[in-house]
N, C-alpha and C. Protein backbone atom coordinates (compact mmCIF):
# COMPACT_ATOMS: atom_id res chain seq x y z
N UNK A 1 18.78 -35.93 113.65
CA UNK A 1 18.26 -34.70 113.12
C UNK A 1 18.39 -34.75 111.59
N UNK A 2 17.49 -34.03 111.06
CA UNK A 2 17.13 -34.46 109.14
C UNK A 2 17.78 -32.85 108.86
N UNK A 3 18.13 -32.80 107.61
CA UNK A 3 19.09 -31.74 107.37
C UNK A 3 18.33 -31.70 105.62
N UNK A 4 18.35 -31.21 104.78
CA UNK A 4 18.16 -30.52 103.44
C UNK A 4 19.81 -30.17 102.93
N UNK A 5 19.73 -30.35 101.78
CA UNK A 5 21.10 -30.06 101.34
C UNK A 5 20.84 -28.34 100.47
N UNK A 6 21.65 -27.65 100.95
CA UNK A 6 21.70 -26.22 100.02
C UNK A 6 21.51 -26.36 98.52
N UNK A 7 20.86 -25.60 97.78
CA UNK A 7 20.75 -25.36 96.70
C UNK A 7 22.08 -24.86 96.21
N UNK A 8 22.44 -24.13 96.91
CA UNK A 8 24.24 -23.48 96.47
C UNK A 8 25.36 -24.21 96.78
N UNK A 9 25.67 -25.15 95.80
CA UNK A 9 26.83 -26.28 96.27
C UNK A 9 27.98 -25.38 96.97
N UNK A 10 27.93 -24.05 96.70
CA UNK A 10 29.10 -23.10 97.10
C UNK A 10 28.90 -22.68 98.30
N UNK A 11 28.01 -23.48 99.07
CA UNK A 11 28.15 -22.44 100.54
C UNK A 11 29.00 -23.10 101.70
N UNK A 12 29.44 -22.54 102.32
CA UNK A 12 30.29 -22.70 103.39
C UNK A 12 29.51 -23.88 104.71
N UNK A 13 28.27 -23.33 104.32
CA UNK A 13 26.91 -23.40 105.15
C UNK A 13 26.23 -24.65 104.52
N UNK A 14 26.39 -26.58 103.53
CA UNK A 14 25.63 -26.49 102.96
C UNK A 14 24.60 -27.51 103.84
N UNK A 15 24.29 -27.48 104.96
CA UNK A 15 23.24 -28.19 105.37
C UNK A 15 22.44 -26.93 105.98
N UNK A 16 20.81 -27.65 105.78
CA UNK A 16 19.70 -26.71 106.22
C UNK A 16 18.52 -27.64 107.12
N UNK A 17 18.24 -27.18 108.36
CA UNK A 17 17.55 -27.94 108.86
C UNK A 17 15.97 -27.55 109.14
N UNK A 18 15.18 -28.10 109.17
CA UNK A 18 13.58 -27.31 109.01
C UNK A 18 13.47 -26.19 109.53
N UNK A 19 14.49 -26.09 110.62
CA UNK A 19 13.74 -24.27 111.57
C UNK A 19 15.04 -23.52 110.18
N UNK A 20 15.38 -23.51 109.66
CA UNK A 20 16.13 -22.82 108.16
C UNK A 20 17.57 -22.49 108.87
N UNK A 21 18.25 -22.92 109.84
CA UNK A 21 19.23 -22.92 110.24
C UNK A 21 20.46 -23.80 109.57
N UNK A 22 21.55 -22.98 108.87
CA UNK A 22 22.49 -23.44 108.41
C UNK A 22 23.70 -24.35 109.35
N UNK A 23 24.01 -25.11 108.17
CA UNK A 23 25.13 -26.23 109.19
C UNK A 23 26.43 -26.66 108.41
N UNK A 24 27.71 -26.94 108.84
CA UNK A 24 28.69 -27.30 107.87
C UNK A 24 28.77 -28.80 108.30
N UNK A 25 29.21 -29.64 107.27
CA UNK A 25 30.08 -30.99 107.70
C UNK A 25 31.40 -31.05 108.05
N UNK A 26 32.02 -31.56 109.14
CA UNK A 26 33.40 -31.78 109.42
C UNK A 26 34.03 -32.72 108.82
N UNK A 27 33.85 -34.07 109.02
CA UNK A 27 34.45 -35.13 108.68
C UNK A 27 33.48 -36.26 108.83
N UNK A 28 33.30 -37.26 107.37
CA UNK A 28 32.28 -38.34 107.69
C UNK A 28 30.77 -37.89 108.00
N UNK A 29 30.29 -36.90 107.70
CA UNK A 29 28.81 -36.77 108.07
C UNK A 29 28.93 -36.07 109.42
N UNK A 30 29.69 -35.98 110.45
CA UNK A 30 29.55 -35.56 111.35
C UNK A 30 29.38 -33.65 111.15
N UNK A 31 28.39 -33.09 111.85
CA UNK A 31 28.11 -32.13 111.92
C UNK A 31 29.14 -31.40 112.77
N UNK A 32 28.80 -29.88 112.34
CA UNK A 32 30.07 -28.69 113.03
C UNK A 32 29.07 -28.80 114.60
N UNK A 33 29.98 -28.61 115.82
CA UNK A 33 29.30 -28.64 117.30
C UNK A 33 28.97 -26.80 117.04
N UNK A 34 29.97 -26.11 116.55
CA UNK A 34 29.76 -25.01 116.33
C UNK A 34 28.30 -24.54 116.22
N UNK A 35 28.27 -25.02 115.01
CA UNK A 35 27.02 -24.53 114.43
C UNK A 35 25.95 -25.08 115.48
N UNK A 36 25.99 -26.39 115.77
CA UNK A 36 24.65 -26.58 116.65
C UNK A 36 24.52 -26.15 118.15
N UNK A 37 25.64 -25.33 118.16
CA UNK A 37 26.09 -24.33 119.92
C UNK A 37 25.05 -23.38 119.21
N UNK A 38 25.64 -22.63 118.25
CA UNK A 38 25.02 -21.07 118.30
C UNK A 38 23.45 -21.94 117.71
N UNK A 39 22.82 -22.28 116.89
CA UNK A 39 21.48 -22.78 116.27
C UNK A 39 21.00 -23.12 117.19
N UNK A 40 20.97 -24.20 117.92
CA UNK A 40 19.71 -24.79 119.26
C UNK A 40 20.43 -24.75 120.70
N UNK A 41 21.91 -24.64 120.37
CA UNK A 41 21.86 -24.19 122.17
C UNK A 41 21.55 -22.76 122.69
N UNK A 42 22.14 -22.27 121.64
CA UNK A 42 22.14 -20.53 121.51
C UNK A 42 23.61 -19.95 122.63
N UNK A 43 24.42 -20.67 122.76
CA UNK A 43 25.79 -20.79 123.32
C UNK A 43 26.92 -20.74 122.09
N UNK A 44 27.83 -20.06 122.40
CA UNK A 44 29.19 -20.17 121.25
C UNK A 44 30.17 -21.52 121.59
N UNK A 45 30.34 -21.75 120.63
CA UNK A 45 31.21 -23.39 120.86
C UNK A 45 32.06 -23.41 121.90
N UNK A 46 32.99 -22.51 122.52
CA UNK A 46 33.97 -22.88 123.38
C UNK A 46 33.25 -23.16 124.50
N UNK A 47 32.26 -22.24 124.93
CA UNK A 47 31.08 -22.52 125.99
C UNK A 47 30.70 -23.83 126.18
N UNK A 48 29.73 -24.27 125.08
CA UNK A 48 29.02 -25.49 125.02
C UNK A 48 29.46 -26.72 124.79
N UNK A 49 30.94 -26.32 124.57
CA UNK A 49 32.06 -27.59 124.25
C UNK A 49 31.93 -28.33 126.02
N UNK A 50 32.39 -27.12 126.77
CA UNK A 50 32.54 -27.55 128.05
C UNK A 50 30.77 -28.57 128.38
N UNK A 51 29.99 -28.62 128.04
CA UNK A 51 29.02 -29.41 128.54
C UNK A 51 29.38 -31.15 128.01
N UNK A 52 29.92 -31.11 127.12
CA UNK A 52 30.66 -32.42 126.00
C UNK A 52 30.94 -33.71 127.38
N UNK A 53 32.28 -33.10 127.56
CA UNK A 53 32.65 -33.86 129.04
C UNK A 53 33.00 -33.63 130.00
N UNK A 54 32.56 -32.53 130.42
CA UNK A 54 32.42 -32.28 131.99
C UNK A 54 34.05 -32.27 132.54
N UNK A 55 34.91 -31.81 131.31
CA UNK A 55 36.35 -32.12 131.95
C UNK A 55 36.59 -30.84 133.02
N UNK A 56 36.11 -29.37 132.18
CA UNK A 56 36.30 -28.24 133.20
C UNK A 56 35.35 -28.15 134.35
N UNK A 57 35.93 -28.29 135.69
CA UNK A 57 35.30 -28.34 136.99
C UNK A 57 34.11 -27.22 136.70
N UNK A 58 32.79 -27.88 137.72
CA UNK A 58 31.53 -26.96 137.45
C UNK A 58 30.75 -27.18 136.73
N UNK A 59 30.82 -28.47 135.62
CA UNK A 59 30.70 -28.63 134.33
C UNK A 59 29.92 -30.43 134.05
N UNK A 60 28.81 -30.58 133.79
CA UNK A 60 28.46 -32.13 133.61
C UNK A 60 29.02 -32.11 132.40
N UNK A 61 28.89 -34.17 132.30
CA UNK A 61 29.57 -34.90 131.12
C UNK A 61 28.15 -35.03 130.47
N UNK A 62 27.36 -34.19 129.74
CA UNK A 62 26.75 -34.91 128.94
C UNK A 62 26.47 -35.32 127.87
N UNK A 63 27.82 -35.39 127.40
CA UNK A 63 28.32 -36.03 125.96
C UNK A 63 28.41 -37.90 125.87
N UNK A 64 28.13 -38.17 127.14
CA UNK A 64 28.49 -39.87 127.64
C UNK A 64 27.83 -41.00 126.16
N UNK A 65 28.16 -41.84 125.77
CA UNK A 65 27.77 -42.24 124.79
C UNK A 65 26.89 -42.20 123.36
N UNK A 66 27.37 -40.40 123.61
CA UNK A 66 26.79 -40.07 121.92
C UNK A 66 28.16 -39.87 120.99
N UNK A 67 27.97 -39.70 119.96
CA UNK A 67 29.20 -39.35 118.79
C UNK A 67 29.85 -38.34 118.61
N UNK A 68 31.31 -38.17 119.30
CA UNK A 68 31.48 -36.67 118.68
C UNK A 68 32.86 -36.89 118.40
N UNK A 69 33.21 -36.02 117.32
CA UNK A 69 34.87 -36.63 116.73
C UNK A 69 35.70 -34.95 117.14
N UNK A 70 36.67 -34.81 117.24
CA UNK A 70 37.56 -33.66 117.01
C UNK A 70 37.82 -33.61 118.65
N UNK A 71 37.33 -33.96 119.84
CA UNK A 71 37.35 -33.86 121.32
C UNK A 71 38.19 -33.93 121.98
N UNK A 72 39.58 -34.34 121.07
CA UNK A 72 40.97 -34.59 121.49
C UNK A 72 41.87 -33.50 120.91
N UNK A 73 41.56 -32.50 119.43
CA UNK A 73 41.92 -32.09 118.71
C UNK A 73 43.29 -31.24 119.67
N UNK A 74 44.84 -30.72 118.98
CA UNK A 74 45.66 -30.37 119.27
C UNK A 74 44.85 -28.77 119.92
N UNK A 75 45.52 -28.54 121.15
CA UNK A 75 45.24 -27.16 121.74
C UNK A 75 44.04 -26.82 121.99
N UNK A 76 43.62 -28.15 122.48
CA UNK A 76 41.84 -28.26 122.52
C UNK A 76 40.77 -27.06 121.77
N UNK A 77 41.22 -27.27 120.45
CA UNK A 77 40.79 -26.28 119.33
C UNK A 77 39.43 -27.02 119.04
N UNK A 78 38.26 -26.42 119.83
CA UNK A 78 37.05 -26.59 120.06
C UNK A 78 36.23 -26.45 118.35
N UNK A 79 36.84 -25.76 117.54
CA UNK A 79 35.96 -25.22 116.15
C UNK A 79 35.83 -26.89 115.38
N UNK A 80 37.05 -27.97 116.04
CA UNK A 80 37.49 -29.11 115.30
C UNK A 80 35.96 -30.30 115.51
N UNK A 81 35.03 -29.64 116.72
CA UNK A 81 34.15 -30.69 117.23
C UNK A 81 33.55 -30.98 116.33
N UNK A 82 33.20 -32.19 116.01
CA UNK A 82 31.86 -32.51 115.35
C UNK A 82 30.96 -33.34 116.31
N UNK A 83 29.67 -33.52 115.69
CA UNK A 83 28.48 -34.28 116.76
C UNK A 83 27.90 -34.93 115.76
N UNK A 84 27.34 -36.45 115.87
CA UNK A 84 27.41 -37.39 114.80
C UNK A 84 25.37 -36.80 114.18
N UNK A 85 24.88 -36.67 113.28
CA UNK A 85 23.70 -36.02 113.27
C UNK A 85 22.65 -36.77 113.98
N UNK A 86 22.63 -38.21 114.33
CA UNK A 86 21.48 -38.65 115.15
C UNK A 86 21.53 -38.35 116.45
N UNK A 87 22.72 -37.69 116.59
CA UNK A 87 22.86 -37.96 118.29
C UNK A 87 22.74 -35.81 118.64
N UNK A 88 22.35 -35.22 117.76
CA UNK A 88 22.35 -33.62 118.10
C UNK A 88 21.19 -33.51 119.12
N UNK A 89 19.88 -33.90 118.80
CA UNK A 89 18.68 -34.14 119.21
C UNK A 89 18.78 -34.25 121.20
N UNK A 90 19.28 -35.53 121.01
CA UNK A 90 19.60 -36.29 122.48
C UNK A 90 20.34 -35.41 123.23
N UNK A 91 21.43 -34.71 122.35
CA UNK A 91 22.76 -34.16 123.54
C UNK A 91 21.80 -32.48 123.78
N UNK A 92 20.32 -32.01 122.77
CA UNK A 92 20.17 -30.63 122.91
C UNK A 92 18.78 -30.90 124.54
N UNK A 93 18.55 -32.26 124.09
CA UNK A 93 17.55 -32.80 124.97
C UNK A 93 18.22 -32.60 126.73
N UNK A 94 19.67 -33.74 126.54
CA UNK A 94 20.42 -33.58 127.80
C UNK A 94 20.49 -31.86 128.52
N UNK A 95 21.09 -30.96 126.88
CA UNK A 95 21.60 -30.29 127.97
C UNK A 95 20.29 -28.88 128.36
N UNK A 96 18.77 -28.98 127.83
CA UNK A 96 17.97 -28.43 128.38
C UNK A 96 17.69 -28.73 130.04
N UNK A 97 17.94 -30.58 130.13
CA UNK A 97 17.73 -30.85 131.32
C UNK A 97 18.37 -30.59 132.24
N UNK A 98 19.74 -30.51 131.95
CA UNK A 98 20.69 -29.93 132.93
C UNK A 98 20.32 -28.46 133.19
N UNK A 99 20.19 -27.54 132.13
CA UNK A 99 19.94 -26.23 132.24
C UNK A 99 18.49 -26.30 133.70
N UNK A 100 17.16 -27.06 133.19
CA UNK A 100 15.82 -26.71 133.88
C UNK A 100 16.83 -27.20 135.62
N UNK A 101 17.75 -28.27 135.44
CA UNK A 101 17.86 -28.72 136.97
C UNK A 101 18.81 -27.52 137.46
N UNK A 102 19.52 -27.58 137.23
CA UNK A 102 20.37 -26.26 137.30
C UNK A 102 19.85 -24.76 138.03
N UNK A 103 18.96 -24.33 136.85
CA UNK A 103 18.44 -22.86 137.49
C UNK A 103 17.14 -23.40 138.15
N UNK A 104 16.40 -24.16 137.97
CA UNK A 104 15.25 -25.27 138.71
C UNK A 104 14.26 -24.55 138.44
N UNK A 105 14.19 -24.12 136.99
CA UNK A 105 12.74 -23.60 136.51
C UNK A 105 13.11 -24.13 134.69
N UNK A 106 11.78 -23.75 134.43
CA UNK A 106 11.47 -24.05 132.76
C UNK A 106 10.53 -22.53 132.66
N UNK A 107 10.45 -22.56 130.77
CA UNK A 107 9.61 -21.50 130.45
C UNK A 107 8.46 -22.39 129.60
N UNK A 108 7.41 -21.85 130.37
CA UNK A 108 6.22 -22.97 129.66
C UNK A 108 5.70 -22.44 128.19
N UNK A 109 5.05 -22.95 127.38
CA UNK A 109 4.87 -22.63 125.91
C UNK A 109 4.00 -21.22 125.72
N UNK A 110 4.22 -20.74 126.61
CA UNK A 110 3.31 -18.86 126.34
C UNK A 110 4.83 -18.28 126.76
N UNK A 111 5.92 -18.61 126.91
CA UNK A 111 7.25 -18.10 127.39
C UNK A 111 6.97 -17.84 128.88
N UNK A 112 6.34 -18.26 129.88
CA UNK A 112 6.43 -17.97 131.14
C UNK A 112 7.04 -18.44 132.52
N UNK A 113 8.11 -18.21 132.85
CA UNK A 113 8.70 -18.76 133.88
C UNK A 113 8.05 -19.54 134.59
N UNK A 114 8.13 -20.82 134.46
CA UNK A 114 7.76 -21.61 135.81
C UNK A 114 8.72 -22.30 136.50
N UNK A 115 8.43 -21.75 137.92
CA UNK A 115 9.57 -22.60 138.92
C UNK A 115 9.17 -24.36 139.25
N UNK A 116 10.33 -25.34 138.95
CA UNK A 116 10.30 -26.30 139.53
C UNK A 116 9.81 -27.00 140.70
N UNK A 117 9.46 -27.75 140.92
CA UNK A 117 8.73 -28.74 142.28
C UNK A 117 9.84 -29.39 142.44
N UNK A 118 10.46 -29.78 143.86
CA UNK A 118 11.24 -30.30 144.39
C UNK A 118 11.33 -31.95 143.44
N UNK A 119 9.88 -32.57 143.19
CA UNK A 119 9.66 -33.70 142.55
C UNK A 119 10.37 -33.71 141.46
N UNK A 120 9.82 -32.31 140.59
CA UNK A 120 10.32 -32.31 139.28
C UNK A 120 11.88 -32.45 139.14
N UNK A 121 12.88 -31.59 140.18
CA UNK A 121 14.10 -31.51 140.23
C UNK A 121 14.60 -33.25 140.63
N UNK A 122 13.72 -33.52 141.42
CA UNK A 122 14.69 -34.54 141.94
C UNK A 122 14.36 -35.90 140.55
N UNK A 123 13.41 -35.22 139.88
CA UNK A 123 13.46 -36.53 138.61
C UNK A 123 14.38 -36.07 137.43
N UNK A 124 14.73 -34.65 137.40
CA UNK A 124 15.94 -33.89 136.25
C UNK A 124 17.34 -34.79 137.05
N UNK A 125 17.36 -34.79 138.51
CA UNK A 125 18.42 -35.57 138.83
C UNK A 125 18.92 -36.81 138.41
N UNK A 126 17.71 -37.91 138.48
CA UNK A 126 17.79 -39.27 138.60
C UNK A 126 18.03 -39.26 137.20
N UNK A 127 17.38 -38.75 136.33
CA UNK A 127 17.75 -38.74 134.64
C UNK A 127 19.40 -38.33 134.40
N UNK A 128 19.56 -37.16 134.92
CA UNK A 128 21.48 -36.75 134.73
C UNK A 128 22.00 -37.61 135.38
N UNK A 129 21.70 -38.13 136.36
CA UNK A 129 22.61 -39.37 137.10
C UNK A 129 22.88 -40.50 135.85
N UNK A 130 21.44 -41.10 135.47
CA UNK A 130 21.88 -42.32 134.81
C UNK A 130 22.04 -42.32 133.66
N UNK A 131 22.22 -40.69 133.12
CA UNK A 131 23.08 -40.45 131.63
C UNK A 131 24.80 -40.19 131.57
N UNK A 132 25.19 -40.25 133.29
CA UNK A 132 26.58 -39.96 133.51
C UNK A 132 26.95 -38.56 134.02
N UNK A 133 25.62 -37.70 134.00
CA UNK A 133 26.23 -36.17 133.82
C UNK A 133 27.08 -36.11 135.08
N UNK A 134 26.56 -36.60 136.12
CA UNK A 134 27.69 -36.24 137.16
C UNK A 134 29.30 -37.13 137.46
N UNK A 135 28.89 -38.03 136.36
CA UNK A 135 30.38 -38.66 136.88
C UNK A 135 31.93 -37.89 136.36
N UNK A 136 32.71 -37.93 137.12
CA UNK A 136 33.99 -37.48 136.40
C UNK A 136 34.38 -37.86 135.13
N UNK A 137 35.06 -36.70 134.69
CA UNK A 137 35.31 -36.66 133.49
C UNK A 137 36.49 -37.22 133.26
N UNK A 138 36.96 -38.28 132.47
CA UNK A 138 38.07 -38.65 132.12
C UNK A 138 39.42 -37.84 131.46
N UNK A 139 40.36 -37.96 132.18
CA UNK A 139 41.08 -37.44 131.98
C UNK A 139 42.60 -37.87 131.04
C-alpha cells in the first residue's frame, strides 16, 4: 500500500493514503494495525487483532506469512501491532474473504446484498484453507 507523507511534520497521524485516511509508523516502516482496523477494516484493533492469528477460539489465522511486529508485545497490548505496508493490501484482501465465507454473502457495487452459491463458498474455502486460515494457531 503507497502512503503520502503529511505536510505537518507535527502530526501524530503522518502517513496519508489516497482514500485521505491517516496512518502512524510504529517501528521500521511498519504501519499502526490500529489505524488500518478502524481505516479499511472498519473494526477497532483489539477486534481485528484477533483475525492476526487465530489464537482466540472462533477466530482464523489470517496473518500466516505476512509481516507484523508487536504480536508478542507484554499483556498482549494490541495498540503495539504493526503490519509491514506491502502486506496491508493482502491481509484486508484475506480478511474480506473470510468475512463473504463466513456470513456467505457479498455487497455488489450498487451496495446490494448478494447471497453466495454453494460454488462460490466452497472456492472462499479452498482459498482460506491454503492461506492457513483454518489451521491452529500457535501457541
Amino acid at each position: 500500500m503507497k502512503f503520502e507523507r503529511c505536510v505537518d511534520n507535527d502530526s501524530l497521524w503522518p502517513l496519508i493514503d489516497a482514500d485521505g485516511h491517516h496512518y502512524r509508523e510504529v517501528v521500521d516502516g511498519y504501519i499502526s494495525f490500529g489505524d488500518v482496523s478502524i481505516n479499511l477494516l472498519d473494526r477497532q484493533c483489539q477486534y481485528a487483532s484477533r483475525y492476526i492469528t487465530g489464537a482466540m477460539a472462533g477466530y482464523p489465522k489470517l496473518g500466516k506469512g505476512l509481516r507484523f511486529i508487536g504480536l508478542d508485545a507484554p499483556g498482549g497490548n494490541y495498540h503495539a501491532i504493526g503490519i509491514h505496508p506491502e502486506d496491508i493490501e493482502e491481509f484486508r484482501y484475506r480478511f474480506e474473504a473470510y468475512g463473504a465465507y463466513a456470513g456467505r454473502y457479498v455487497f455488489d457495487n450498487k451496495g446490494e446484498l448478494c447471497w453466495l452459491s454453494d460454488a462460490a463458498i466452497e472456492t472462499l474455502y479452498n482459498y482460506l484453507d491454503c492461506i492457513g486460515a483454518f489451521e491452529a494457531a500457535e501457541v
